[in-house]
Protein backbone atom coordinates (compact mmCIF):
# COMPACT_ATOMS: atom_id res chain seq x y z
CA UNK A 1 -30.60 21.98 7.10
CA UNK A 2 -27.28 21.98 5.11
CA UNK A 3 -24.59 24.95 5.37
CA UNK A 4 -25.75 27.24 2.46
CA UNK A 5 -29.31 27.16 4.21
CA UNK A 6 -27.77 28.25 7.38
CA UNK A 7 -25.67 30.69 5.91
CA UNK A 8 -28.85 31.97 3.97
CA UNK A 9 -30.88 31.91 7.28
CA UNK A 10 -28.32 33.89 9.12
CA UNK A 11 -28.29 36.44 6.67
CA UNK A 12 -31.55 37.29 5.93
CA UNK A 13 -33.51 36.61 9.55
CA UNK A 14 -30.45 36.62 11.83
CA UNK A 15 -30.37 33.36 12.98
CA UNK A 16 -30.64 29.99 12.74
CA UNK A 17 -29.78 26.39 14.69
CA UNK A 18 -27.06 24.13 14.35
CA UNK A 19 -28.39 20.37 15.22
CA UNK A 20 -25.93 18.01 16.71
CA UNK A 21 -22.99 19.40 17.27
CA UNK A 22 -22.15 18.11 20.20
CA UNK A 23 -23.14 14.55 19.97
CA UNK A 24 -25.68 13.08 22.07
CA UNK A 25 -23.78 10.71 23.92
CA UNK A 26 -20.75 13.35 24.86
CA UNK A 27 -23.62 16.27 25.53
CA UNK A 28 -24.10 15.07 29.45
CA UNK A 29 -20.64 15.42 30.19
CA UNK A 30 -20.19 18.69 28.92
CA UNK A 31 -23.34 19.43 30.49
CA UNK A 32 -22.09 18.17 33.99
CA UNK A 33 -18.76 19.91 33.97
CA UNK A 34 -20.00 23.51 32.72
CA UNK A 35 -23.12 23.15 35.85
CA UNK A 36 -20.30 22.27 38.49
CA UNK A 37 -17.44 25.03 37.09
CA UNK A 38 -20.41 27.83 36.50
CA UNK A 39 -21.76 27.92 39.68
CA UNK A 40 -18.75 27.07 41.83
CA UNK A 41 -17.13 30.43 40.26
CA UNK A 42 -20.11 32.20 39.51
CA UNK A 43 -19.44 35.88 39.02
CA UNK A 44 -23.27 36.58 38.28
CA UNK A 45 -25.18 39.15 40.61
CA UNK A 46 -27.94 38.58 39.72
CA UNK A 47 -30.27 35.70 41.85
CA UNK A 48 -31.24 32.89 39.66
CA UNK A 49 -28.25 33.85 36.98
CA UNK A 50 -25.04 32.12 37.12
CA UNK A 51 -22.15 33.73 34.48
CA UNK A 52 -18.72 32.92 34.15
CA UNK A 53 -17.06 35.08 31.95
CA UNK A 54 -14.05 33.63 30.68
CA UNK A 55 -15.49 30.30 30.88
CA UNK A 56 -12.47 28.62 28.96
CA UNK A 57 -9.67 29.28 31.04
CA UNK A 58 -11.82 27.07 33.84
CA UNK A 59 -12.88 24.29 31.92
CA UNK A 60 -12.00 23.75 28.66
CA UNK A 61 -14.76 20.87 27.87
CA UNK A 62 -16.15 22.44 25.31
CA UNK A 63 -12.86 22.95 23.46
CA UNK A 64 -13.49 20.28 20.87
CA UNK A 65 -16.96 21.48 19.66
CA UNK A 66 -16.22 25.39 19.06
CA UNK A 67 -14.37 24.63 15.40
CA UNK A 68 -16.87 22.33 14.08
CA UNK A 69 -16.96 22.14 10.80
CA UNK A 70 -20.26 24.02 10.17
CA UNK A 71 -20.05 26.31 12.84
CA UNK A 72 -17.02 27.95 11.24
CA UNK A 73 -18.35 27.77 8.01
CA UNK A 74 -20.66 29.94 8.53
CA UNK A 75 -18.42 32.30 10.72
CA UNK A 76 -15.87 32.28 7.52
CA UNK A 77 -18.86 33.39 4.85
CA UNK A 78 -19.50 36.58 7.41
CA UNK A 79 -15.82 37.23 8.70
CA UNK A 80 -13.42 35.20 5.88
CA UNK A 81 -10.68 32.66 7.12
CA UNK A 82 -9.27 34.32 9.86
CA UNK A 83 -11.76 34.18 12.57
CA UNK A 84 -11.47 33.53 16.43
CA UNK A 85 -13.41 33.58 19.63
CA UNK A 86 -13.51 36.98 21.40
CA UNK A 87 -15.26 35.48 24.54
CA UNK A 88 -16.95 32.77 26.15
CA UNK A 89 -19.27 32.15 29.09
CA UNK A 90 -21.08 30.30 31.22
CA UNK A 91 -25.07 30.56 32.04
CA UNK A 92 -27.12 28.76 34.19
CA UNK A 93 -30.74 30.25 34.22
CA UNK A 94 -32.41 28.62 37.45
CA UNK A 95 -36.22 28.15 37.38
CA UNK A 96 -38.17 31.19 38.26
CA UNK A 97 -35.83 33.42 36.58
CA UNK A 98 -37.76 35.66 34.71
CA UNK A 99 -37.53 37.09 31.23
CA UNK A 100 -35.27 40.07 30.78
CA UNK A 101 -35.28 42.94 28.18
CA UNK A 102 -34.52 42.65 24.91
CA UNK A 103 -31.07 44.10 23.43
CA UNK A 104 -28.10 43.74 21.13
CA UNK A 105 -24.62 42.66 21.93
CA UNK A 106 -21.63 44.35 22.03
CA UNK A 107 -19.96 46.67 20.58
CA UNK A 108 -24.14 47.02 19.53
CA UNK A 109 -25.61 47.86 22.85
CA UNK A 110 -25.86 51.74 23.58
CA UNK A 111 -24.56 50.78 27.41
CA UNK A 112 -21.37 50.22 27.01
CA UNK A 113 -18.81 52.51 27.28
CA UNK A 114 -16.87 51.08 24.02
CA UNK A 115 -19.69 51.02 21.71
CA UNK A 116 -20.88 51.33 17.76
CA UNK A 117 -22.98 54.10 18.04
CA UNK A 118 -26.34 53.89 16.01
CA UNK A 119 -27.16 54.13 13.86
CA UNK A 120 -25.52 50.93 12.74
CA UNK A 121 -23.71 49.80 9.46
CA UNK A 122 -25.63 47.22 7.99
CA UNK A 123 -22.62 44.64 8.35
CA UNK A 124 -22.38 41.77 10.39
CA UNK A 125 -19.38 42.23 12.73
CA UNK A 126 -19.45 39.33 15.37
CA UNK A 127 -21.44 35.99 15.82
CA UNK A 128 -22.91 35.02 18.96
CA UNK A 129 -23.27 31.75 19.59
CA UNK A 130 -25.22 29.49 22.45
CA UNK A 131 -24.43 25.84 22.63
CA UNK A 132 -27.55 23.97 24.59
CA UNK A 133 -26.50 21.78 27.42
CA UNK A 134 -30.24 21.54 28.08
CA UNK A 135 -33.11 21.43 26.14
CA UNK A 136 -34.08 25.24 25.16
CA UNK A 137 -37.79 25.55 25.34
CA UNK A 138 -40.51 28.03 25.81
CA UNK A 139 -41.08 27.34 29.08
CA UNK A 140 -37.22 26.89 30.28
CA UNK A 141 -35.98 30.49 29.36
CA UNK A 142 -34.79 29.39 25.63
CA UNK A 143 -33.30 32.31 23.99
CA UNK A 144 -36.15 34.98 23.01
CA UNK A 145 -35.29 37.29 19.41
CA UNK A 146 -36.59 39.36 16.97
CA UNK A 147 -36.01 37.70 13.33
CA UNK A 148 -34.76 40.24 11.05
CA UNK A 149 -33.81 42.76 13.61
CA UNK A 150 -30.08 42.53 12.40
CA UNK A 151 -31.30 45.07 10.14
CA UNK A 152 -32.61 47.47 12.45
CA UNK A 153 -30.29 51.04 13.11
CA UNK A 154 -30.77 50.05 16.95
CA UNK A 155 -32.10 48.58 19.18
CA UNK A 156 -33.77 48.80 22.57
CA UNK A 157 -31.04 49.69 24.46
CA UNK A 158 -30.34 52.90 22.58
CA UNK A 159 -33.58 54.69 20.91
CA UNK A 160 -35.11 51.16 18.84
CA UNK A 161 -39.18 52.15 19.57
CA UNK A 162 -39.21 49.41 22.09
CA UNK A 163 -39.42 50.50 25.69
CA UNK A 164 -37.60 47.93 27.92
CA UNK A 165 -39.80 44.73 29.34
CA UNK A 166 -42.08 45.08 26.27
CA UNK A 167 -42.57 42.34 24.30
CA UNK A 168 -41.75 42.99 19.97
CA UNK A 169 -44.83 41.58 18.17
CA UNK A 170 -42.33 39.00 16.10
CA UNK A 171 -40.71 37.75 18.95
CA UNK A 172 -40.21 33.75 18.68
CA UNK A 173 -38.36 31.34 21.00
CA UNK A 174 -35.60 29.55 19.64
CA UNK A 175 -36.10 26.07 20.80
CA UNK A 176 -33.23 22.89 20.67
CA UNK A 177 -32.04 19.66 22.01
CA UNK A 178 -29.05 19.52 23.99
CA UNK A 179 -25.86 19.29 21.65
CA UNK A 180 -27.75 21.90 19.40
CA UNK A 181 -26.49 25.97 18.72
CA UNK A 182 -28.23 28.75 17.99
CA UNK A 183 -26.13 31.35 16.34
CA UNK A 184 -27.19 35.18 15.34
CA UNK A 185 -25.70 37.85 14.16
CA UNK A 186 -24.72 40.41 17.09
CA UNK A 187 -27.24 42.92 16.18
CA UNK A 188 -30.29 40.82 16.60
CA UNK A 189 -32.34 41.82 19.68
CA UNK A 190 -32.34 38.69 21.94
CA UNK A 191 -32.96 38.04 25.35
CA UNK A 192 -32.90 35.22 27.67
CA UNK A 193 -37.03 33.71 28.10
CA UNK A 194 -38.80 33.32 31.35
CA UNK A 195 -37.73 29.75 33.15
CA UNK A 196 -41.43 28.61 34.11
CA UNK A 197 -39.97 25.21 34.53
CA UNK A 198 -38.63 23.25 37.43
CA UNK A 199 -35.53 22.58 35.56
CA UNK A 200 -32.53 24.52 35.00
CA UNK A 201 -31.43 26.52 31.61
CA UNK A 202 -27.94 25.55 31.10
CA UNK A 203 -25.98 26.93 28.06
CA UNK A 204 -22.24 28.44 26.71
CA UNK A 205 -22.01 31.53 25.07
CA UNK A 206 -19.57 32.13 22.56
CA UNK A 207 -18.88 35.11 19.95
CA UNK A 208 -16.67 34.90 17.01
CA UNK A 209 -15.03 37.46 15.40
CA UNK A 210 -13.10 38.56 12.41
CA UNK A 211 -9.22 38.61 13.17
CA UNK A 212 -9.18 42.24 13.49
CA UNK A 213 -11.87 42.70 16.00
């Protein structure tokens, strides 16, 4: 799929999936270095989630990747030139982990104490972004989201006709090979899948912003 696809994607169903941008040959060292910083300074408390928040000031492997070339062309037809990372983390979802409920990301979610209170402007006003380290799959907790629901005036964690745990009847999985992102607009309700698999999730999170954010 070539950039004006993506950026087309993106815009009108929320989402879409980079292929490749880490290549395959550099993926398992990336891989290996985020699984041993992640869980050695896991700040997650929650059993079978480990998060590092602030991920880059730890390990900075993934420094290379996070200006590719179609990654931030898509961030610069939402945001313009000026565009930088506001955060980035760590995940490791261990098998068994289940699914959790669906929401938005900040300043979107109706939780936070610095918030965008619904109902929302229909602009996009951050990216996030989750490079695979591991194959995402149905059956591995690959991200779970609701195409389209960019659009919505909230979402589940505020008053979006969705109680949490239920499933939205247009739920997909977005599924990848290692190397691969997935990148959605803020808004879109998301959530990590159930890991039915014996094998662990392992993934960075990333959100770009416009300079002024």
């Amino acid at each position: 799929m070539n950039v004006e696809d993506l950026i087309k994607r993106i815009r009108v169903e929320g989402w879409c999936v980079i292929e490749n941008v880490i290549p395959h040959a550099e993926v398992h060292h990336v891989r290996d270095s985020i699984l041993s910083t992640a869980t050695s300074r896991s700040q997650s408390m929650v059993k079978g989630r480990n998060g590092l928040n602030g991920l880059i000031a730890y390990d900075q492997s993934i420094a290379p990747y996070l200006a590719d070339e179609r990654v931030m062309a898509i961030n610069e037809a939402m945001f313009g030139k000026h565009v930088r990372i506001s955060m980035t983390t760590g995940v490791v979802i261990e098998p068994g982990y289940p699914q959790s409920n669906l929401h938005s990301d900040y300043p979107f979610g109706q939780g936070y104490d610095f918030r965008i209170p619904a109902p929302y402007p229909d602009a996009p006003l951050q990216l996030t972004s989750l490079w695979m380290l591991t194959p995402f799959t149905e059956t591995n907790g690959g991200t779970v989201l609701v195409p389209g629901s960019h659009r919505y005036s909230n979402n589940p964690t505020g008053d979006g006709n969705l109680l949490q745990g239920d499933r939205h009847p247009s739920q997909i999985t977005a599924t990848g090979n290692p190397g691969s992102v997935l990148m959605f607009d803020s808004r879109t309700w998301h959530t990590n899948g159930a890991n039915t698999s014996n094998e662990q999730r392992i993934a960075i999170i990333a959100r770009y912003v416009a300079w002024w954010f």
